[in-house]
PDB file of N, CA and C in Angstrom:
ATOM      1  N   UNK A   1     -20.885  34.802 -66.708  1.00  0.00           N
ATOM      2  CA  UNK A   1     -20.879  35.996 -65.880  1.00  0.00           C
ATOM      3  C   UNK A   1     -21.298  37.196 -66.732  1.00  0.00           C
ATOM      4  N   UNK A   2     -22.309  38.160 -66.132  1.00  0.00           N
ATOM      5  CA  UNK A   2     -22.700  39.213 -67.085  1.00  0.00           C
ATOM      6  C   UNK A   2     -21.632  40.006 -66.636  1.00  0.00           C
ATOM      7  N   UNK A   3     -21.255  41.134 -67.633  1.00  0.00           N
ATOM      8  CA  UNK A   3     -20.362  42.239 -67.660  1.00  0.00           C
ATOM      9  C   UNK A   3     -21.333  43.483 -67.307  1.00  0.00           C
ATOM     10  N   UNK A   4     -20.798  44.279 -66.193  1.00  0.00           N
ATOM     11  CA  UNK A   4     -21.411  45.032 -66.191  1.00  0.00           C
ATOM     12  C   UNK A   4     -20.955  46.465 -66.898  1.00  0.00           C
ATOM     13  N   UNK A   5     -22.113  47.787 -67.544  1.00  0.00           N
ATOM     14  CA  UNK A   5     -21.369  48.330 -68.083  1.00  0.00           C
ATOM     15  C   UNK A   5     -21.399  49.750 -66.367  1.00  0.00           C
ATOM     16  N   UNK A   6     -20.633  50.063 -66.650  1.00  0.00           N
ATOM     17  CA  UNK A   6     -20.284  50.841 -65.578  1.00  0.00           C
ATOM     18  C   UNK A   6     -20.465  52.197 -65.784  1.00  0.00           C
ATOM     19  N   UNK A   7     -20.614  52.809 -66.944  1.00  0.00           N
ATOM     20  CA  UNK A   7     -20.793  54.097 -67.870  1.00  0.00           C
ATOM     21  C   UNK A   7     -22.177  54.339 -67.133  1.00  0.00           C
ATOM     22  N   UNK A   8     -22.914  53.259 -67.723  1.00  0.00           N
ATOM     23  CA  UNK A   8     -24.433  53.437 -67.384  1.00  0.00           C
ATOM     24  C   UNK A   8     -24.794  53.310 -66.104  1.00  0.00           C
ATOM     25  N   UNK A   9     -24.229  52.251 -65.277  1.00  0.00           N
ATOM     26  CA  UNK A   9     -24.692  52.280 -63.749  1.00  0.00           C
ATOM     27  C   UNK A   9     -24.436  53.411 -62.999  1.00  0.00           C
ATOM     28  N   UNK A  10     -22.960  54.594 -63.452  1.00  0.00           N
ATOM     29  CA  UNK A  10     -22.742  55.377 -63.067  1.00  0.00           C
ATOM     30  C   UNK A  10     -23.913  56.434 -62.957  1.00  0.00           C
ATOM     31  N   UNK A  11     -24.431  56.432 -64.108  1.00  0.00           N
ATOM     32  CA  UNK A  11     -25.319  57.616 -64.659  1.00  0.00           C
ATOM     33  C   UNK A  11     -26.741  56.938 -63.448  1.00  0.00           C
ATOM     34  N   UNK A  12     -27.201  55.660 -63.759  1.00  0.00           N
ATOM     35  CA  UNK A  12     -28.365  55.573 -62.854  1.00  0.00           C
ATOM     36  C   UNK A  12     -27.718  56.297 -60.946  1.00  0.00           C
ATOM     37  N   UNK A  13     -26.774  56.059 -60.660  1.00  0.00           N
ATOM     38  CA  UNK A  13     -26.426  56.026 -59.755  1.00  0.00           C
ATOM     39  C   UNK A  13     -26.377  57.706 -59.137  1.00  0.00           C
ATOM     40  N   UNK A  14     -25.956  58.159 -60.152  1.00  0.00           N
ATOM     41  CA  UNK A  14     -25.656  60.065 -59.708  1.00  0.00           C
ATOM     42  C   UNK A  14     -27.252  60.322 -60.508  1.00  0.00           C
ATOM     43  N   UNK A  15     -28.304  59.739 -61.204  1.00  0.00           N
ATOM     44  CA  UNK A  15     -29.543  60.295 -61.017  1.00  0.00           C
ATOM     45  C   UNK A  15     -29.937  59.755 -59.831  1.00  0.00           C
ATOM     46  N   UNK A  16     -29.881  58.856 -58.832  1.00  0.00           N
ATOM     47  CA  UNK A  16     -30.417  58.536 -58.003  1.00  0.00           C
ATOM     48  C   UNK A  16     -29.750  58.866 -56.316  1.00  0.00           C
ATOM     49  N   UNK A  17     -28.792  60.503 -56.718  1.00  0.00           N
ATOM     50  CA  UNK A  17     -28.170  60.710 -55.604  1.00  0.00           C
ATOM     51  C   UNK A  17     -28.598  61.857 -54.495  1.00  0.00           C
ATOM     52  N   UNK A  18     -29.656  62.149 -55.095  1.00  0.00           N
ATOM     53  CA  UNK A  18     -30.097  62.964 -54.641  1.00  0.00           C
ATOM     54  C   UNK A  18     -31.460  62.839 -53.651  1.00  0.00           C
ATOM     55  N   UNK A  19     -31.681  63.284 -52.344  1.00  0.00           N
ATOM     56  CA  UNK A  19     -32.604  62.934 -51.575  1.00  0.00           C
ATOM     57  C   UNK A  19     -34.459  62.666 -52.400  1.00  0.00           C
ATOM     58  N   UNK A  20     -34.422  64.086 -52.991  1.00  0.00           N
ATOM     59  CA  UNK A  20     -36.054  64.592 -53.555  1.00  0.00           C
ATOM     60  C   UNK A  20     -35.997  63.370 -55.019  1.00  0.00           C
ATOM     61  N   UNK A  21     -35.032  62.961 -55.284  1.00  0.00           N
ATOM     62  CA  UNK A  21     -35.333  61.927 -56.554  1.00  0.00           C
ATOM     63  C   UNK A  21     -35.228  60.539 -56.320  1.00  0.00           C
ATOM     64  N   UNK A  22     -34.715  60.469 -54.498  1.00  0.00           N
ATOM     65  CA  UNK A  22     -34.806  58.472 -54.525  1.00  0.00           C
ATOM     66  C   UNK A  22     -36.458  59.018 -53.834  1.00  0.00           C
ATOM     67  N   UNK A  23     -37.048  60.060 -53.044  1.00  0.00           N
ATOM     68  CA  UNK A  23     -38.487  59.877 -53.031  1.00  0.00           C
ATOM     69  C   UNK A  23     -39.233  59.892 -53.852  1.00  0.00           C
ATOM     70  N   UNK A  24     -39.087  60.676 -55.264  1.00  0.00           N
ATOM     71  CA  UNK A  24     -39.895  60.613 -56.216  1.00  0.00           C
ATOM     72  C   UNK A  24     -40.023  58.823 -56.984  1.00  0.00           C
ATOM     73  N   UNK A  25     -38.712  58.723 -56.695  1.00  0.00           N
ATOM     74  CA  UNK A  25     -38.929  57.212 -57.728  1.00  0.00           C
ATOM     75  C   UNK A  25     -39.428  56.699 -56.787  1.00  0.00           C
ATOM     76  N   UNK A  26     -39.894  56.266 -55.420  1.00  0.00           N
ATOM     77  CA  UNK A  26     -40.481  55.765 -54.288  1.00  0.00           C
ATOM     78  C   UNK A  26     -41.598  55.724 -54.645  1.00  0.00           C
ATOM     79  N   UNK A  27     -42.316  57.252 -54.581  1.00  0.00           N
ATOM     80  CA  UNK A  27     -43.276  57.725 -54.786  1.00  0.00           C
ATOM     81  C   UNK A  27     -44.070  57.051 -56.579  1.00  0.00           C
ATOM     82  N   UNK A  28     -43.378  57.010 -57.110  1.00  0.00           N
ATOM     83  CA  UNK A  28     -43.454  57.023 -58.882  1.00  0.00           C
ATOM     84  C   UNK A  28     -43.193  55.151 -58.867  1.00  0.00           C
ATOM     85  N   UNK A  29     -42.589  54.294 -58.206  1.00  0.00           N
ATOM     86  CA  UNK A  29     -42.604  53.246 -58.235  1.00  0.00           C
ATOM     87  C   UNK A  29     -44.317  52.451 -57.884  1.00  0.00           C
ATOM     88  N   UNK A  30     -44.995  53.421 -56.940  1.00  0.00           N
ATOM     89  CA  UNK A  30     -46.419  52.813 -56.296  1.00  0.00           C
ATOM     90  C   UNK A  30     -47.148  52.947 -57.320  1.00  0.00           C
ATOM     91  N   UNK A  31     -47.020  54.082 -58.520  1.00  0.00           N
ATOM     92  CA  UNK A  31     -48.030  54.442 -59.350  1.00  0.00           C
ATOM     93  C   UNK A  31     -47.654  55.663 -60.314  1.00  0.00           C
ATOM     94  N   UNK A  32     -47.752  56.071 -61.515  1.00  0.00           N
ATOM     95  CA  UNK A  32     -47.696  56.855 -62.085  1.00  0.00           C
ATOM     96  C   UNK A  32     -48.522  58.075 -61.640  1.00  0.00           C
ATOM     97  N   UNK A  33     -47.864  59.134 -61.075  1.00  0.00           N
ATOM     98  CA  UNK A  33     -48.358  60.679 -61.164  1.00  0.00           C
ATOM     99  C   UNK A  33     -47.832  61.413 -62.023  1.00  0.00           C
ATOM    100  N   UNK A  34     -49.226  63.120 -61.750  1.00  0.00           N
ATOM    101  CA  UNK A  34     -48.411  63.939 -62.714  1.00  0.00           C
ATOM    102  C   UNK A  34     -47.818  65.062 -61.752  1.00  0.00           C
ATOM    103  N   UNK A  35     -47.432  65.945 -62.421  1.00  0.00           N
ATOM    104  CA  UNK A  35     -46.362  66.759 -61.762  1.00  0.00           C
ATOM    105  C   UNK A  35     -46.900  67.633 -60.434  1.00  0.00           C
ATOM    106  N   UNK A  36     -48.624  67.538 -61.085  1.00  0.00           N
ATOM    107  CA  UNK A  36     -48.677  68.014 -59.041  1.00  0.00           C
ATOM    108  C   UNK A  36     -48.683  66.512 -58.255  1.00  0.00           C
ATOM    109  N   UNK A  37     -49.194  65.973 -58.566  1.00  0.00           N
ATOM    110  CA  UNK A  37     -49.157  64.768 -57.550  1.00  0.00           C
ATOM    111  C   UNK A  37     -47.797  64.706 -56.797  1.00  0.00           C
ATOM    112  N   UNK A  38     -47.219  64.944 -57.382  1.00  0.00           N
ATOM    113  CA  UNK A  38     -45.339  64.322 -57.025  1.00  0.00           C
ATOM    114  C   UNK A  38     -44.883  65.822 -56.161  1.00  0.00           C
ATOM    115  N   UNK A  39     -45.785  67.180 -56.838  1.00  0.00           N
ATOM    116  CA  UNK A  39     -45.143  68.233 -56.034  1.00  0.00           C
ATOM    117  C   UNK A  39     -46.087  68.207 -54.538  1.00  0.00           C
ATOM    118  N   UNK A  40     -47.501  68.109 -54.533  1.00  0.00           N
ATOM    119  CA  UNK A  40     -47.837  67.606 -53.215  1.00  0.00           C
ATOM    120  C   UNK A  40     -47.420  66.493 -52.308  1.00  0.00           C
ATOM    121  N   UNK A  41     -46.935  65.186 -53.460  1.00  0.00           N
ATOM    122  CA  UNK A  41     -46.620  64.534 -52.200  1.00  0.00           C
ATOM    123  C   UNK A  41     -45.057  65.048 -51.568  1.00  0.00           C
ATOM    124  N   UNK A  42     -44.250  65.501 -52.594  1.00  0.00           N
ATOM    125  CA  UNK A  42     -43.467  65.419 -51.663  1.00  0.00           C
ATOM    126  C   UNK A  42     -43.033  67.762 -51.166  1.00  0.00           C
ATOM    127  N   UNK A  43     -44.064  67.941 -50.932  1.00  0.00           N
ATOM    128  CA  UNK A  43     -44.025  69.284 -50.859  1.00  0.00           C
ATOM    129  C   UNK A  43     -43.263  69.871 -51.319  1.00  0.00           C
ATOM    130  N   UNK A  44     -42.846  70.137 -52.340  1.00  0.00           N
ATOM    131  CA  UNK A  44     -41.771  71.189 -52.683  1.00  0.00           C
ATOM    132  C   UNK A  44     -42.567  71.628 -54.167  1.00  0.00           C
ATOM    133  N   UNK A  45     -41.490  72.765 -54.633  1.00  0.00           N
ATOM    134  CA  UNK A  45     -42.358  73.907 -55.608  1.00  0.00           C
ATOM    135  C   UNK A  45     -42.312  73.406 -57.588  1.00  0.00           C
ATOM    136  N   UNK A  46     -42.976  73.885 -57.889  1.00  0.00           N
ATOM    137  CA  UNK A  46     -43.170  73.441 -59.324  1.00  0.00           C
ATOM    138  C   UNK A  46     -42.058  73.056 -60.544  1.00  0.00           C
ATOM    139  N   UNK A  47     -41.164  74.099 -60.014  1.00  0.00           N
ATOM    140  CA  UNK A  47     -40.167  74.509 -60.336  1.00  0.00           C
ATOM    141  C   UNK A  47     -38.768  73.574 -60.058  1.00  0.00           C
ATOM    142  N   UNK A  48     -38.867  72.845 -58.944  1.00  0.00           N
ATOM    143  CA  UNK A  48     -37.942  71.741 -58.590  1.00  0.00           C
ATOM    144  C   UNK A  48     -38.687  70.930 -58.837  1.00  0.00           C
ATOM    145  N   UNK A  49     -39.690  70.338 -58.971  1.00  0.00           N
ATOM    146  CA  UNK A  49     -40.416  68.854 -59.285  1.00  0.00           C
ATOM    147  C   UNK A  49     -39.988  69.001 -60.403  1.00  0.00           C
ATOM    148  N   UNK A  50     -40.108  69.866 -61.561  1.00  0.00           N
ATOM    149  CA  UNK A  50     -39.656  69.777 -62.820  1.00  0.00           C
ATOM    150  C   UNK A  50     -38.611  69.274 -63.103  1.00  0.00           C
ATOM    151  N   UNK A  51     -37.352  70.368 -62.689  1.00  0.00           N
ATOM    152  CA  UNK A  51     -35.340  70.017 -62.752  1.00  0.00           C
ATOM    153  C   UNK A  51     -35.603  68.544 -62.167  1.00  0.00           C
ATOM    154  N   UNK A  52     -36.042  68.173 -61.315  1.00  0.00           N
ATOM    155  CA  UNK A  52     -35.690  66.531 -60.867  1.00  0.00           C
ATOM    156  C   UNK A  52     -36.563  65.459 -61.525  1.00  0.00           C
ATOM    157  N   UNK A  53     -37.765  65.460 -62.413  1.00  0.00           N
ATOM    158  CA  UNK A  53     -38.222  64.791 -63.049  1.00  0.00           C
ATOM    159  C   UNK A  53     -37.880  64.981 -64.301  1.00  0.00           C
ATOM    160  N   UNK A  54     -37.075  66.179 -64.821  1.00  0.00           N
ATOM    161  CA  UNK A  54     -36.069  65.926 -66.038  1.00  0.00           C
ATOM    162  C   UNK A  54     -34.597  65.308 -65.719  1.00  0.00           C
ATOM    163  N   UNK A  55     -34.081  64.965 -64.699  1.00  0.00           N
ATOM    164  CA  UNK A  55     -32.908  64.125 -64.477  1.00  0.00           C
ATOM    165  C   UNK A  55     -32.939  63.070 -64.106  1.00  0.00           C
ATOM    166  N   UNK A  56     -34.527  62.709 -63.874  1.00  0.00           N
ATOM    167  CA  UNK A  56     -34.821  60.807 -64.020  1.00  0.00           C
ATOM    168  C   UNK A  56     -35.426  60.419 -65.052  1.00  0.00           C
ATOM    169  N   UNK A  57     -35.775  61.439 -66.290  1.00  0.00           N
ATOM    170  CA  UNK A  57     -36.261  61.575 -67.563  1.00  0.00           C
ATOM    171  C   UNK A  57     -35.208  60.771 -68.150  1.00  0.00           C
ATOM    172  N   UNK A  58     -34.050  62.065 -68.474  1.00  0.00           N
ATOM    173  CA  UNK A  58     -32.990  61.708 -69.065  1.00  0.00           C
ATOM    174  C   UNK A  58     -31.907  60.912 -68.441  1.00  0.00           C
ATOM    175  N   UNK A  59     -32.092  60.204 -67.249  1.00  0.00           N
ATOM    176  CA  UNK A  59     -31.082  59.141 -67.451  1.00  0.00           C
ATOM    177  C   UNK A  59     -32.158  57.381 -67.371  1.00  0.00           C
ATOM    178  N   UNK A  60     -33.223  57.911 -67.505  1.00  0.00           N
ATOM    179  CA  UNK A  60     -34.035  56.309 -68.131  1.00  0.00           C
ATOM    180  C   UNK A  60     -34.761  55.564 -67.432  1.00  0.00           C
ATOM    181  N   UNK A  61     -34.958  56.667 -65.698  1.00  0.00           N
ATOM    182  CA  UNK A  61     -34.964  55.715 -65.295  1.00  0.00           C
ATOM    183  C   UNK A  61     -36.590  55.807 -65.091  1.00  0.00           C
ATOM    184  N   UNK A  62     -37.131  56.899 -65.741  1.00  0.00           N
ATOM    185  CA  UNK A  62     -39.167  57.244 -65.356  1.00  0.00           C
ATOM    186  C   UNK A  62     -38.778  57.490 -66.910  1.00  0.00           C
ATOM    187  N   UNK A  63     -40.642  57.288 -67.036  1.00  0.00           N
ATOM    188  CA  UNK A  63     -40.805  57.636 -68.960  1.00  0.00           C
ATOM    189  C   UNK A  63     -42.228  58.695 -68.416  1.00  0.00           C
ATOM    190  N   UNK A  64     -42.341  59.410 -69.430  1.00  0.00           N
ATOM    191  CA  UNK A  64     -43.518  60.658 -69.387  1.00  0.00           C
ATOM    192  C   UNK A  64     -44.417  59.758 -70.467  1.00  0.00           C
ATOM    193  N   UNK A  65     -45.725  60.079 -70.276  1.00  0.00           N
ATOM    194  CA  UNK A  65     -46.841  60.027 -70.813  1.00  0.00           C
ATOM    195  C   UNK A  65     -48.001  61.355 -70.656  1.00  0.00           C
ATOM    196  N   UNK A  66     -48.549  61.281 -71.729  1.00  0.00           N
ATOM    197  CA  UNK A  66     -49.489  62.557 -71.835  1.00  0.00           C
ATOM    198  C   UNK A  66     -50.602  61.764 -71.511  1.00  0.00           C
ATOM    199  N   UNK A  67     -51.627  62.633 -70.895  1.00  0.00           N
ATOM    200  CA  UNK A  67     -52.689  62.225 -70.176  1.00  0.00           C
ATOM    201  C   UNK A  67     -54.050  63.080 -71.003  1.00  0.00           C
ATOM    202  N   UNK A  68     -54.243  63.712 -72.089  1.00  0.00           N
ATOM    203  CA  UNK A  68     -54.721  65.141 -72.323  1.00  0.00           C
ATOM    204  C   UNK A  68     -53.607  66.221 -72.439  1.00  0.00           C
ATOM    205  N   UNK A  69     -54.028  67.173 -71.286  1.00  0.00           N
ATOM    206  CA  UNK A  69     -53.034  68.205 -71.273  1.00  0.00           C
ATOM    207  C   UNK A  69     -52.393  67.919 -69.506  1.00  0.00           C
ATOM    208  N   UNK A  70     -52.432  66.804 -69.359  1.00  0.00           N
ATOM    209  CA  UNK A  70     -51.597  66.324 -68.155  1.00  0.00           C
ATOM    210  C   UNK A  70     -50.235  65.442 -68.771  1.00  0.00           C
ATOM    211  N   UNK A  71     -49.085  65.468 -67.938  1.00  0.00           N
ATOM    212  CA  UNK A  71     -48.108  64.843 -68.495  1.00  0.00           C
ATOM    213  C   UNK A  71     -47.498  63.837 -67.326  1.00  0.00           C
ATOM    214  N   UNK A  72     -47.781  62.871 -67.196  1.00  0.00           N
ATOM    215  CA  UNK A  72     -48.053  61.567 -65.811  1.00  0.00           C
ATOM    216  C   UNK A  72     -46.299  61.143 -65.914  1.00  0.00           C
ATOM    217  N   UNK A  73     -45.997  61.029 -64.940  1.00  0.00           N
ATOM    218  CA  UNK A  73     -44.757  59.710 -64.932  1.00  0.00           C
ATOM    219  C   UNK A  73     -44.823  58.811 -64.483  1.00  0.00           C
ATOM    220  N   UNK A  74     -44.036  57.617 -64.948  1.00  0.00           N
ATOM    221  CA  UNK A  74     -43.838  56.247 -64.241  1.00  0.00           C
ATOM    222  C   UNK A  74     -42.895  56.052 -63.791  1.00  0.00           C
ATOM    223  N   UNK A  75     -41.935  54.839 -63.342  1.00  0.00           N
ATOM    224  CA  UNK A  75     -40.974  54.282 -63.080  1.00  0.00           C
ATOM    225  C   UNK A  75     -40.852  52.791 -64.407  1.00  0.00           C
ATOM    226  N   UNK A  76     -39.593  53.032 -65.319  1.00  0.00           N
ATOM    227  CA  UNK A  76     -39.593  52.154 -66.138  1.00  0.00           C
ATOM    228  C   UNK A  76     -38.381  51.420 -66.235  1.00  0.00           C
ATOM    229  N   UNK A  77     -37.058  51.700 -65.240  1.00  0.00           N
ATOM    230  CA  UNK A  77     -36.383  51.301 -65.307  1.00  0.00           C
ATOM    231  C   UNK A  77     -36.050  49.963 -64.009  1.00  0.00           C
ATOM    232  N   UNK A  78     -36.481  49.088 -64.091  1.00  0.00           N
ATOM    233  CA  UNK A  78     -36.587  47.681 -63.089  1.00  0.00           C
ATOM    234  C   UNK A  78     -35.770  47.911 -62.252  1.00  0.00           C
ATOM    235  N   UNK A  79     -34.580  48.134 -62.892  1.00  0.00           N
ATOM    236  CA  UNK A  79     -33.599  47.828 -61.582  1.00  0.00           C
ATOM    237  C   UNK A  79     -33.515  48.761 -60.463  1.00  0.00           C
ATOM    238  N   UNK A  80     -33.954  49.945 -60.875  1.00  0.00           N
ATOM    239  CA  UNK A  80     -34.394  51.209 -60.137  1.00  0.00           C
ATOM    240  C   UNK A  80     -35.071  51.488 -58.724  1.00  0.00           C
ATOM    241  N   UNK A  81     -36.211  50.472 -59.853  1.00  0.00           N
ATOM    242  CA  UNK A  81     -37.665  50.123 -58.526  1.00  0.00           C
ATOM    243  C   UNK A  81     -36.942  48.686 -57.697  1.00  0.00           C
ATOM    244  N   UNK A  82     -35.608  47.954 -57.586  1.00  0.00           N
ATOM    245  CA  UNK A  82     -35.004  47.093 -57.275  1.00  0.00           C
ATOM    246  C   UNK A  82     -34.273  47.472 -56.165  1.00  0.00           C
ATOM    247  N   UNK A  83     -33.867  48.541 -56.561  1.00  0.00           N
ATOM    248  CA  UNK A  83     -32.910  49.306 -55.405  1.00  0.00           C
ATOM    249  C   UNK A  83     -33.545  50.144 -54.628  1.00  0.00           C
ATOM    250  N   UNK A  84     -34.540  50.816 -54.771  1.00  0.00           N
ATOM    251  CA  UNK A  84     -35.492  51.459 -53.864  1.00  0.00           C
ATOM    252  C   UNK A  84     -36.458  50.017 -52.937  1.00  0.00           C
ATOM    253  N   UNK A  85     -36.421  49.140 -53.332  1.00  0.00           N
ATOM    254  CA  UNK A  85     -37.179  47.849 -52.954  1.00  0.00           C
ATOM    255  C   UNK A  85     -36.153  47.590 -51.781  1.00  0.00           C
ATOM    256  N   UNK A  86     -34.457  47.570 -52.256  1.00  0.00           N
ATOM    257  CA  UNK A  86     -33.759  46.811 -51.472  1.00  0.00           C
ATOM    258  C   UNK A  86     -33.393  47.790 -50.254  1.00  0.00           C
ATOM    259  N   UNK A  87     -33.627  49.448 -50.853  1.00  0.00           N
ATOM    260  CA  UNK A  87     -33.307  49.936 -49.534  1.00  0.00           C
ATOM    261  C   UNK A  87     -34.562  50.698 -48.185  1.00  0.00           C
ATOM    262  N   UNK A  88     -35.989  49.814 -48.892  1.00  0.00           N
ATOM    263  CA  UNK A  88     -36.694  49.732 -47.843  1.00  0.00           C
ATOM    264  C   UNK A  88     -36.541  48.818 -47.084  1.00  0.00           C
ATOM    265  N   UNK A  89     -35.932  47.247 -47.459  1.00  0.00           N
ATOM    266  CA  UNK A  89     -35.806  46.596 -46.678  1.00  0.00           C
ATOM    267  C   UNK A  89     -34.382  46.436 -45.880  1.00  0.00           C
ATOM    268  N   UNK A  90     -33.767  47.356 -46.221  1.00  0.00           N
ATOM    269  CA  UNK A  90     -32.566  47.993 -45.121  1.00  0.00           C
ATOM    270  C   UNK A  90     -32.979  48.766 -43.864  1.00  0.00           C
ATOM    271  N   UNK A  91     -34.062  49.233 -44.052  1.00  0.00           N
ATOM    272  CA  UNK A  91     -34.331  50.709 -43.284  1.00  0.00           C
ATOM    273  C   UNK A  91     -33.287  51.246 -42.816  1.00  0.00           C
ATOM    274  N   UNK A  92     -32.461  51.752 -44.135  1.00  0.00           N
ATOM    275  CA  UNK A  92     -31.607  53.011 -44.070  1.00  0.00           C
ATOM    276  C   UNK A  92     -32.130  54.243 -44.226  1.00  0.00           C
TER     277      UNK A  92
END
């Protein structure tokens, strides 16, 4: 039986509690964008795409890459893109 650690699921769990960051990892699961991509798709201002792509930064669950003078994100944490997987096929 694996042990789970609960410290850490906590942390994925309150980065992923928020409406604009289970769409970004949605969004960021199909393909790596950069910070306009993610502020057009999901309309909102420069300024909040930022605060919410630094709180899926720092809890692990997207990694940044430089593009030039573009700075792209992904989705790198599996289980992440697992749970956004499982709750399309809820249609909750």
């Amino acid at each position: 039986m694996t042990k789970i650690d609960y410290e850490l699921s906590a942390r994925l769990f309150k980065a992923l509690s928020h409406p604009i960051r289970l769409q970004m990892v949605d969004v960021l699961s199909d393909d790596e964008c950069c910070v306009t991509d993610v502020m057009t798709a999901l309309k909102i201002s420069q300024s909040t795409t930022s605060q919410h792509l630094l709180i899926l930064k720092n809890s692990g669950i997207i990694y940044p890459e430089k593009h030039g003078t573009r700075t792209c994100y992904k989705v790198t944490n599996e289980l992440t893109s697992e749970i956004i997987a499982l709750l399309k096929k809820s249609k909750i």
